[in-house]
C-alpha atoms as a PDB file:
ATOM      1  CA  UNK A   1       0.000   0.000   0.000  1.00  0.00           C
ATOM      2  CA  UNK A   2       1.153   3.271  -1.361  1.00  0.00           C
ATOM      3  CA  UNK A   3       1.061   6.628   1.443  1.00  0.00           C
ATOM      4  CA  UNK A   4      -1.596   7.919  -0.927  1.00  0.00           C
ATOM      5  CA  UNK A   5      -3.785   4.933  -0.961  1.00  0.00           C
ATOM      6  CA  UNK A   6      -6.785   4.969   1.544  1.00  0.00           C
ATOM      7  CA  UNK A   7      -6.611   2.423   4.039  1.00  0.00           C
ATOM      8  CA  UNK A   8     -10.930   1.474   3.751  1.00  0.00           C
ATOM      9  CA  UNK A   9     -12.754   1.742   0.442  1.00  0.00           C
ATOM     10  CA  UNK A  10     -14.635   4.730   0.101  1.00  0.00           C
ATOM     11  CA  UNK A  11     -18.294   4.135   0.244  1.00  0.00           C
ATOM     12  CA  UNK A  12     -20.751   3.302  -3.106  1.00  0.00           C
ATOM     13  CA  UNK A  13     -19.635   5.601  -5.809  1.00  0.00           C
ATOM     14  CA  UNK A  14     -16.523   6.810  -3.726  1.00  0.00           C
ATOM     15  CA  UNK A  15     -18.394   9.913  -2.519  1.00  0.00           C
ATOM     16  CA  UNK A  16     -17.263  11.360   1.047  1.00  0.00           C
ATOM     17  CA  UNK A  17     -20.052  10.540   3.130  1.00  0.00           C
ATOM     18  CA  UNK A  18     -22.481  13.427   4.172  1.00  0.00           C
ATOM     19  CA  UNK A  19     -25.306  14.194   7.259  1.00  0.00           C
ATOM     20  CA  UNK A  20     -28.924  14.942   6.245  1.00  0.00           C
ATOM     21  CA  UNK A  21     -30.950  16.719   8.118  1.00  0.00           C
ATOM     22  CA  UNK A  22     -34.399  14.674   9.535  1.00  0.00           C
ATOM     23  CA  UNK A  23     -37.116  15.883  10.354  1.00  0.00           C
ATOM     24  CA  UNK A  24     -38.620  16.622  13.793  1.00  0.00           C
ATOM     25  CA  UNK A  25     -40.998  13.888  14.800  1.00  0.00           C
ATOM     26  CA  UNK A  26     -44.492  15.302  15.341  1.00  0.00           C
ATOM     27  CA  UNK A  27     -44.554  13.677  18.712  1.00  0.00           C
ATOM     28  CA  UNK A  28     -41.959  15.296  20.015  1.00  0.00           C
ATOM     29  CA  UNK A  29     -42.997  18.451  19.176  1.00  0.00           C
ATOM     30  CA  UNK A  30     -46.661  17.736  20.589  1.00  0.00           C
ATOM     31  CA  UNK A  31     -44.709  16.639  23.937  1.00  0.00           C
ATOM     32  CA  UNK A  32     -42.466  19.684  24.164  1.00  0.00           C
ATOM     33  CA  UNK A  33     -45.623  22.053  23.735  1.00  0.00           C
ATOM     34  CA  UNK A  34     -47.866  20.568  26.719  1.00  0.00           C
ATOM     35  CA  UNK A  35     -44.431  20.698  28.552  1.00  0.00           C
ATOM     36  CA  UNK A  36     -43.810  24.106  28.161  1.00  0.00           C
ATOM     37  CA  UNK A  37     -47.835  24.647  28.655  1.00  0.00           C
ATOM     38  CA  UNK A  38     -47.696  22.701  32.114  1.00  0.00           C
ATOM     39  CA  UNK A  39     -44.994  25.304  33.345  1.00  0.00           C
ATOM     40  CA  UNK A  40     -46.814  28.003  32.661  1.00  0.00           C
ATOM     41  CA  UNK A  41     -49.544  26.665  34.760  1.00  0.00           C
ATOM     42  CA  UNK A  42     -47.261  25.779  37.422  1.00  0.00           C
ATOM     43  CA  UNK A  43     -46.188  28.806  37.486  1.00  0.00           C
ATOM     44  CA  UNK A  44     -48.996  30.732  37.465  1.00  0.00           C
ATOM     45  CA  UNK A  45     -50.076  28.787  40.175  1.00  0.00           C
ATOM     46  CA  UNK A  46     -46.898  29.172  42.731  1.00  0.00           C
ATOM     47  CA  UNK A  47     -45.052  31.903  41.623  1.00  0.00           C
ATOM     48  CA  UNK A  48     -46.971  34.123  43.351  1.00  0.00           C
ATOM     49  CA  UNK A  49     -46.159  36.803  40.406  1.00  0.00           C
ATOM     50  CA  UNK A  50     -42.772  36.864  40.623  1.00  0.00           C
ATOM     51  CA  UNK A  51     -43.605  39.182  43.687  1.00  0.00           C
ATOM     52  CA  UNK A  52     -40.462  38.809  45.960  1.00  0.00           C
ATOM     53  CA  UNK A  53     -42.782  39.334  48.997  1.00  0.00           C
ATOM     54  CA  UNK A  54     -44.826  36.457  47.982  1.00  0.00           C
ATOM     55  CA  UNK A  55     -43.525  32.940  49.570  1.00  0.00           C
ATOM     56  CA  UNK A  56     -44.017  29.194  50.063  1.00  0.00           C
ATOM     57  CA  UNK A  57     -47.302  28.210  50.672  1.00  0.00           C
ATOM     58  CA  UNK A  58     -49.056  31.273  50.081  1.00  0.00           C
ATOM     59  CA  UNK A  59     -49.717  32.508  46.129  1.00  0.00           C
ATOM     60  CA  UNK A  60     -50.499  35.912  46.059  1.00  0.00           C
ATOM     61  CA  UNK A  61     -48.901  39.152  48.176  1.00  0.00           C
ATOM     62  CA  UNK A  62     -52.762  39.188  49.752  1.00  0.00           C
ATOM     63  CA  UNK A  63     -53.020  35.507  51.044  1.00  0.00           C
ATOM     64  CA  UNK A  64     -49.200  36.369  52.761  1.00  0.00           C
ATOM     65  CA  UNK A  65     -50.269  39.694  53.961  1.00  0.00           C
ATOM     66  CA  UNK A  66     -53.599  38.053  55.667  1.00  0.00           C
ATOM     67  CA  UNK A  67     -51.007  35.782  57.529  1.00  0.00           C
ATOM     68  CA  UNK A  68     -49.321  37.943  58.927  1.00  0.00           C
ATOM     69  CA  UNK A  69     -50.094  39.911  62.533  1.00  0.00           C
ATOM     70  CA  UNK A  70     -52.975  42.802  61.520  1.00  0.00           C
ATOM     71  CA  UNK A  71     -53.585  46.317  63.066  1.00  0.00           C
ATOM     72  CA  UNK A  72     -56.881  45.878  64.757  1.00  0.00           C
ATOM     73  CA  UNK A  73     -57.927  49.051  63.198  1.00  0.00           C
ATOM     74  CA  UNK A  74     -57.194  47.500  59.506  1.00  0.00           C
ATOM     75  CA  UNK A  75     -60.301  46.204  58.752  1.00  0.00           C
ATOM     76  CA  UNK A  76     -62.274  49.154  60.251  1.00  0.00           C
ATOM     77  CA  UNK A  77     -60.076  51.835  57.954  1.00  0.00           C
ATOM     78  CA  UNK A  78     -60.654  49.431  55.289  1.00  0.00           C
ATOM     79  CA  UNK A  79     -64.601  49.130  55.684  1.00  0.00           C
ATOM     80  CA  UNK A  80     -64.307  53.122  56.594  1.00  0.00           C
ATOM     81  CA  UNK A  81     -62.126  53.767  52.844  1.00  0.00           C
ATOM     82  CA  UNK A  82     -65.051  51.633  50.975  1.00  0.00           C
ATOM     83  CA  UNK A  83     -68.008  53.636  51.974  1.00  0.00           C
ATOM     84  CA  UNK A  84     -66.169  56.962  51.502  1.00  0.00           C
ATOM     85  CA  UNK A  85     -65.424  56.020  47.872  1.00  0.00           C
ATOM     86  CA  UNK A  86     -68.909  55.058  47.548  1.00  0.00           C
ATOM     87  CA  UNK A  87     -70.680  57.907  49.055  1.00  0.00           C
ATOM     88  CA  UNK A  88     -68.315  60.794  50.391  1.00  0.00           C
ATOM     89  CA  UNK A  89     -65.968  61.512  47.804  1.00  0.00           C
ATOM     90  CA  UNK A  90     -68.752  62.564  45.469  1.00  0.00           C
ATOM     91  CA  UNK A  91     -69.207  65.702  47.406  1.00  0.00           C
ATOM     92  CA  UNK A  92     -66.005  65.833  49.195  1.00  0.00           C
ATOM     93  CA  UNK A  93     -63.824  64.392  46.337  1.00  0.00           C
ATOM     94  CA  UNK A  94     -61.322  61.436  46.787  1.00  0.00           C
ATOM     95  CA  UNK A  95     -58.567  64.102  48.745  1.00  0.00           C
ATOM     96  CA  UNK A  96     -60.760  65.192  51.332  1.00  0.00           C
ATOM     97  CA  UNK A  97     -59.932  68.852  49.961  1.00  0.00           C
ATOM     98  CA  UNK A  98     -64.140  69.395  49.121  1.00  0.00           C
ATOM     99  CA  UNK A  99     -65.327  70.604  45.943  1.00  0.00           C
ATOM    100  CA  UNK A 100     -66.382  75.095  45.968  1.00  0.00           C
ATOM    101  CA  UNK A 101     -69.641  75.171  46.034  1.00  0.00           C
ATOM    102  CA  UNK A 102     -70.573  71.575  46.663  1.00  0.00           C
ATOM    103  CA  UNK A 103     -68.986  70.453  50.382  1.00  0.00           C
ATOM    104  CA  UNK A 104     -66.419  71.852  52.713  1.00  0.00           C
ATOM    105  CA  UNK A 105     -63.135  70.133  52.578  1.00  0.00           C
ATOM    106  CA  UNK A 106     -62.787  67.373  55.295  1.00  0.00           C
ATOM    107  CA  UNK A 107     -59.150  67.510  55.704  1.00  0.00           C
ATOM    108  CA  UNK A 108     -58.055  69.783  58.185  1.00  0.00           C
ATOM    109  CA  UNK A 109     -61.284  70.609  59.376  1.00  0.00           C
ATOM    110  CA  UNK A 110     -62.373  71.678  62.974  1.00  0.00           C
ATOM    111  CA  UNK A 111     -65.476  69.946  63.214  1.00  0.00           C
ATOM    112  CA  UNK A 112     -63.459  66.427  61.365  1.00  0.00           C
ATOM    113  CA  UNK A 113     -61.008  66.550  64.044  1.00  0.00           C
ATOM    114  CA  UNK A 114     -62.604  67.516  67.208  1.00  0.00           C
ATOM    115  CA  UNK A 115     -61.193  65.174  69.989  1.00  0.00           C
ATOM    116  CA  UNK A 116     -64.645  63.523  70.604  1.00  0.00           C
ATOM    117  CA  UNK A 117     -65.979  62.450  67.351  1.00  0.00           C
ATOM    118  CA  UNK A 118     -70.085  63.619  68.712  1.00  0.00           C
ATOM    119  CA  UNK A 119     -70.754  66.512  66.510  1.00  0.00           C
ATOM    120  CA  UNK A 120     -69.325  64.781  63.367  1.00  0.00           C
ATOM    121  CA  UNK A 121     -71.437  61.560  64.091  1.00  0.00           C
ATOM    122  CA  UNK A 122     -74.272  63.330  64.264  1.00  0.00           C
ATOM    123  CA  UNK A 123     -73.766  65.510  60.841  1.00  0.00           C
ATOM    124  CA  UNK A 124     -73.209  61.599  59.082  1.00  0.00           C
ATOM    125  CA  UNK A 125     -76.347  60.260  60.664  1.00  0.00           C
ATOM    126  CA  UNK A 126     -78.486  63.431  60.037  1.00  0.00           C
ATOM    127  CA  UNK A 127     -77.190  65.639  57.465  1.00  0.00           C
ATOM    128  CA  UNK A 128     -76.803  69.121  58.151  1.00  0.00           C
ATOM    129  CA  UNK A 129     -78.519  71.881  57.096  1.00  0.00           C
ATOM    130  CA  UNK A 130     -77.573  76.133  57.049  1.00  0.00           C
ATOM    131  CA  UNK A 131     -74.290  78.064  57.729  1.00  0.00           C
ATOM    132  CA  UNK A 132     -71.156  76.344  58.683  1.00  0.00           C
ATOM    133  CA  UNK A 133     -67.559  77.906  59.140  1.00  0.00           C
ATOM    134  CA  UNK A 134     -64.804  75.132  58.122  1.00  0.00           C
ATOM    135  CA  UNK A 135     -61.217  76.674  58.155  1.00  0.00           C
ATOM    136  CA  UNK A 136     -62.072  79.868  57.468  1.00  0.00           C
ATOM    137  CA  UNK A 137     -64.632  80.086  54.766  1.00  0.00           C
ATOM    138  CA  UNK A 138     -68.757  80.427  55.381  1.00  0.00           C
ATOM    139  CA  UNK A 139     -70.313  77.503  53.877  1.00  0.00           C
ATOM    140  CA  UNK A 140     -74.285  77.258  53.199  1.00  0.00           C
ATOM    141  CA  UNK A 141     -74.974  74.341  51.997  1.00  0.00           C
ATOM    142  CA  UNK A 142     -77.197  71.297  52.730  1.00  0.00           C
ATOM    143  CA  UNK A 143     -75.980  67.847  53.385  1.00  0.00           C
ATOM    144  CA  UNK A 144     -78.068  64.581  53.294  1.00  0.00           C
ATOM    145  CA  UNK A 145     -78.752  62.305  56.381  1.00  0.00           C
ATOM    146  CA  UNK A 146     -76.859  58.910  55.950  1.00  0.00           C
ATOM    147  CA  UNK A 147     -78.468  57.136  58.941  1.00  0.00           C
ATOM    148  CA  UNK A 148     -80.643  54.983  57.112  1.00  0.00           C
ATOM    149  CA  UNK A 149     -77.762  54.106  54.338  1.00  0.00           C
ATOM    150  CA  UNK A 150     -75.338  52.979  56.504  1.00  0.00           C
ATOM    151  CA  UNK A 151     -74.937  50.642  60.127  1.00  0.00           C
ATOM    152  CA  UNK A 152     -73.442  52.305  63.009  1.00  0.00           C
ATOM    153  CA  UNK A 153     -70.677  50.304  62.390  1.00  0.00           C
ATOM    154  CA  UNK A 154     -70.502  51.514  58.928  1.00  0.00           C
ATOM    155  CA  UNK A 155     -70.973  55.284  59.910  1.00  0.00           C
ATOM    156  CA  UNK A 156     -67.829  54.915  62.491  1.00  0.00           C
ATOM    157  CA  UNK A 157     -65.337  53.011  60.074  1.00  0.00           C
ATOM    158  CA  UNK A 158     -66.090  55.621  57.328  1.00  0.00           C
ATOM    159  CA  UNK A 159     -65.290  58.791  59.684  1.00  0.00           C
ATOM    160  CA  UNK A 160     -62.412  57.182  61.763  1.00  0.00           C
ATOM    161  CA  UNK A 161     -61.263  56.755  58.225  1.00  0.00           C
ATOM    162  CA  UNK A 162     -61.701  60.077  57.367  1.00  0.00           C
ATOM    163  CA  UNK A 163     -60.314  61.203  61.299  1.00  0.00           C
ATOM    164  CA  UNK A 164     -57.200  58.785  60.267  1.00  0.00           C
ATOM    165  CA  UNK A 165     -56.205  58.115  57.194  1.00  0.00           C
ATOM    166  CA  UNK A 166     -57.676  61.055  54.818  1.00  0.00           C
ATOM    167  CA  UNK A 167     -54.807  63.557  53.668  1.00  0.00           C
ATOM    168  CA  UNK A 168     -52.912  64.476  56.826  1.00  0.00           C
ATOM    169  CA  UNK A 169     -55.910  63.939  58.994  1.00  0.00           C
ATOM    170  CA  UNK A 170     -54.636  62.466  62.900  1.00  0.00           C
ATOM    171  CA  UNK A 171     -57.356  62.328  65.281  1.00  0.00           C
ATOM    172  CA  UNK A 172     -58.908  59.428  67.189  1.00  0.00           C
ATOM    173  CA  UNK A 173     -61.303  56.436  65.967  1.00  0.00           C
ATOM    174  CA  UNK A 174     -64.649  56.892  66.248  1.00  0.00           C
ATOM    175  CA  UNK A 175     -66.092  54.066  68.062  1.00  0.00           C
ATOM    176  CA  UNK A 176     -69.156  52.306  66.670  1.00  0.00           C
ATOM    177  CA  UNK A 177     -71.180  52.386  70.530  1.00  0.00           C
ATOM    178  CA  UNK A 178     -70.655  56.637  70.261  1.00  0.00           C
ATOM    179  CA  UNK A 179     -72.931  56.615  66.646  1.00  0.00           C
ATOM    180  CA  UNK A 180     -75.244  54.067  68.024  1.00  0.00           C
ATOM    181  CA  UNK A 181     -75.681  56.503  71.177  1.00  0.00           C
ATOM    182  CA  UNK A 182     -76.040  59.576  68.761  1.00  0.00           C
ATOM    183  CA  UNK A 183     -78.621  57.358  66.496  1.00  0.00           C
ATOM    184  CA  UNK A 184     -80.787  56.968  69.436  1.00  0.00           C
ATOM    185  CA  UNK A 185     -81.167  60.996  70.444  1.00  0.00           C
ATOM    186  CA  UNK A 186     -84.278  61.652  68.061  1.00  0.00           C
ATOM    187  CA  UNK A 187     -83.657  64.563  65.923  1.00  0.00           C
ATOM    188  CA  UNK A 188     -85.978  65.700  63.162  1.00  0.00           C
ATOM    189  CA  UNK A 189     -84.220  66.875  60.339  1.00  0.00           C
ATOM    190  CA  UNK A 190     -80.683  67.915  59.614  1.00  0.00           C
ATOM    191  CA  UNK A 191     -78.332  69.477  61.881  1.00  0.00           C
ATOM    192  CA  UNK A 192     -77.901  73.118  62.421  1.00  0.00           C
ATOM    193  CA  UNK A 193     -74.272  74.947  63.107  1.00  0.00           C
ATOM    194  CA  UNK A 194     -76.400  76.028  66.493  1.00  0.00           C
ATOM    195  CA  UNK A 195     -77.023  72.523  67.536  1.00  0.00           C
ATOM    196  CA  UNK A 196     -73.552  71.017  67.021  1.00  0.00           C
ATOM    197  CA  UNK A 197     -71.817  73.405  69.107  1.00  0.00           C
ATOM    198  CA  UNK A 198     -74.324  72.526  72.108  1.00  0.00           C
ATOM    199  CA  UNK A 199     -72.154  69.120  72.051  1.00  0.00           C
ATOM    200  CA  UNK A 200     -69.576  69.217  73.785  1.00  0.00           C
ATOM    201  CA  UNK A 201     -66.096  68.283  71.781  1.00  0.00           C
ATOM    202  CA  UNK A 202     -64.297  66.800  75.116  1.00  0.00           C
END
C-alpha cells in the first residue's frame, strides 16, 4: 500500500459521506408544547407573580399579607375607605380637599377633628342643614342624612377613616357604641351649626 492509498474503500460511488438533516418527529414536538404549557400553569399557580414578597405556601402578596399579625384598626379603615369612595368623595372628592360650592373640605377641618368624634357623628347620621364655618370660609350648603344608608358600624369606620387616614388627617377612631348613642337621640331633620356646638367636643 502506497502513502496515498486509503486504508478502507470509500463508500458506493466513492463519494465522502455526508449528514442529512431529519425531520422533527411530530410527537416530540406535541410533547415539548404541553411541557412548556404545564410550566406556565405551574407557574402561574406558585409563583406568586414573581412578587419577591410572595412565599411558600401562600400565592399571592394578599393571602401572605392576611397571615401575617394585623392592626386591629385594619379592617375598620378598610370598611371606613369603601363607603367613603362610595358615598363621600362625590361631594367631598377622593382628597378630602371638598369641591367650591358643593362640600367643605374634610381635611383639616375643625369639626373632622374635634377630639370627641359627637358633633361629626351626628352631621353623618343626620345631614346638616344652614351656615357652617370650616377653616375659614362660610359655607351654606345642605348635606343629606346617611343614617338609614349605613350601620353604626358603617358610619364609624367611614369617619375614623376620614379622622385617620384622609390627607394628613390624625385624630382618634370613632367608636361604633358613640354613633349608636347619637342614632338613638331623636332629631328631626338635619343638623344646624347652632345645635352642634351645644355638644360638647371633650
Amino acid at each position: 500500500m502506497t502513502p496515498n492509498e486509503p486504508s478502507q474503500p470509500l463508500p458506493g460511488n466513492g463519494a465522502e459521506p455526508t449528514a442529512n438533516p431529519a425531520p422533527v418527529p411530530i410527537w416530540l414536538v406535541l410533547v415539548f408544547g404541553a411541557l412548556v404549557y404545564w410550566c406556565q400553569l405551574y407557574l402561574s399557580a406558585h409563583a406568586g407573580g414573581f412578587s419577591p414578597v410572595v412565599y411558600t405556601p401562600y400565592a399571592s402578596s394578599e393571602e401572605v399579607a392576611a397571615a401575617n399579625p394585623q392592626d386591629p384598626g385594619a379592617r375598620k379603615r378598610a370598611m371606613g375607605r369603601e363607603v367613603f369612595e362610595k358615598t363621600c368623595y362625590l361631594c367631598h372628592q377622593l382628597n378630602g380637599l371638598g369641591k367650591e360650592g358643593i362640600a367643605p373640605p374634610l381635611v383639616g377641618s375643625e369639626w373632622v377633628l374635634a377630639p370627641h368624634g359627637d358633633r361629626i357623628a351626628r352631621i353623618a347620621l343626620n345631614g346638616l342643614t344652614g351656615p357652617i364655618t370650616v377653616k375659614g370660609q362660610e359655607w351654606n350648603l345642605t348635606m343629606v342624612a346617611w343614617r338609614d344608608n349605613y350601620s353604626d358600624e358603617q358610619i364609624a369606620a367611614v369617619l375614623t377613616y376620614i379622622r385617620t387616614k384622609l390627607g394628613d388627617n390624625k385624630a382618634s377612631d370613632i367608636d361604633a357604641a358613640l354613633v349608636k348613642a347619637a342614632r338613638a337621640e331623636p332629631h328631626p331633620g338635619p343638623e344646624t351649626t347652632d345645635e352642634l356646638l351645644k355638644i360638647p367636643v371633650q
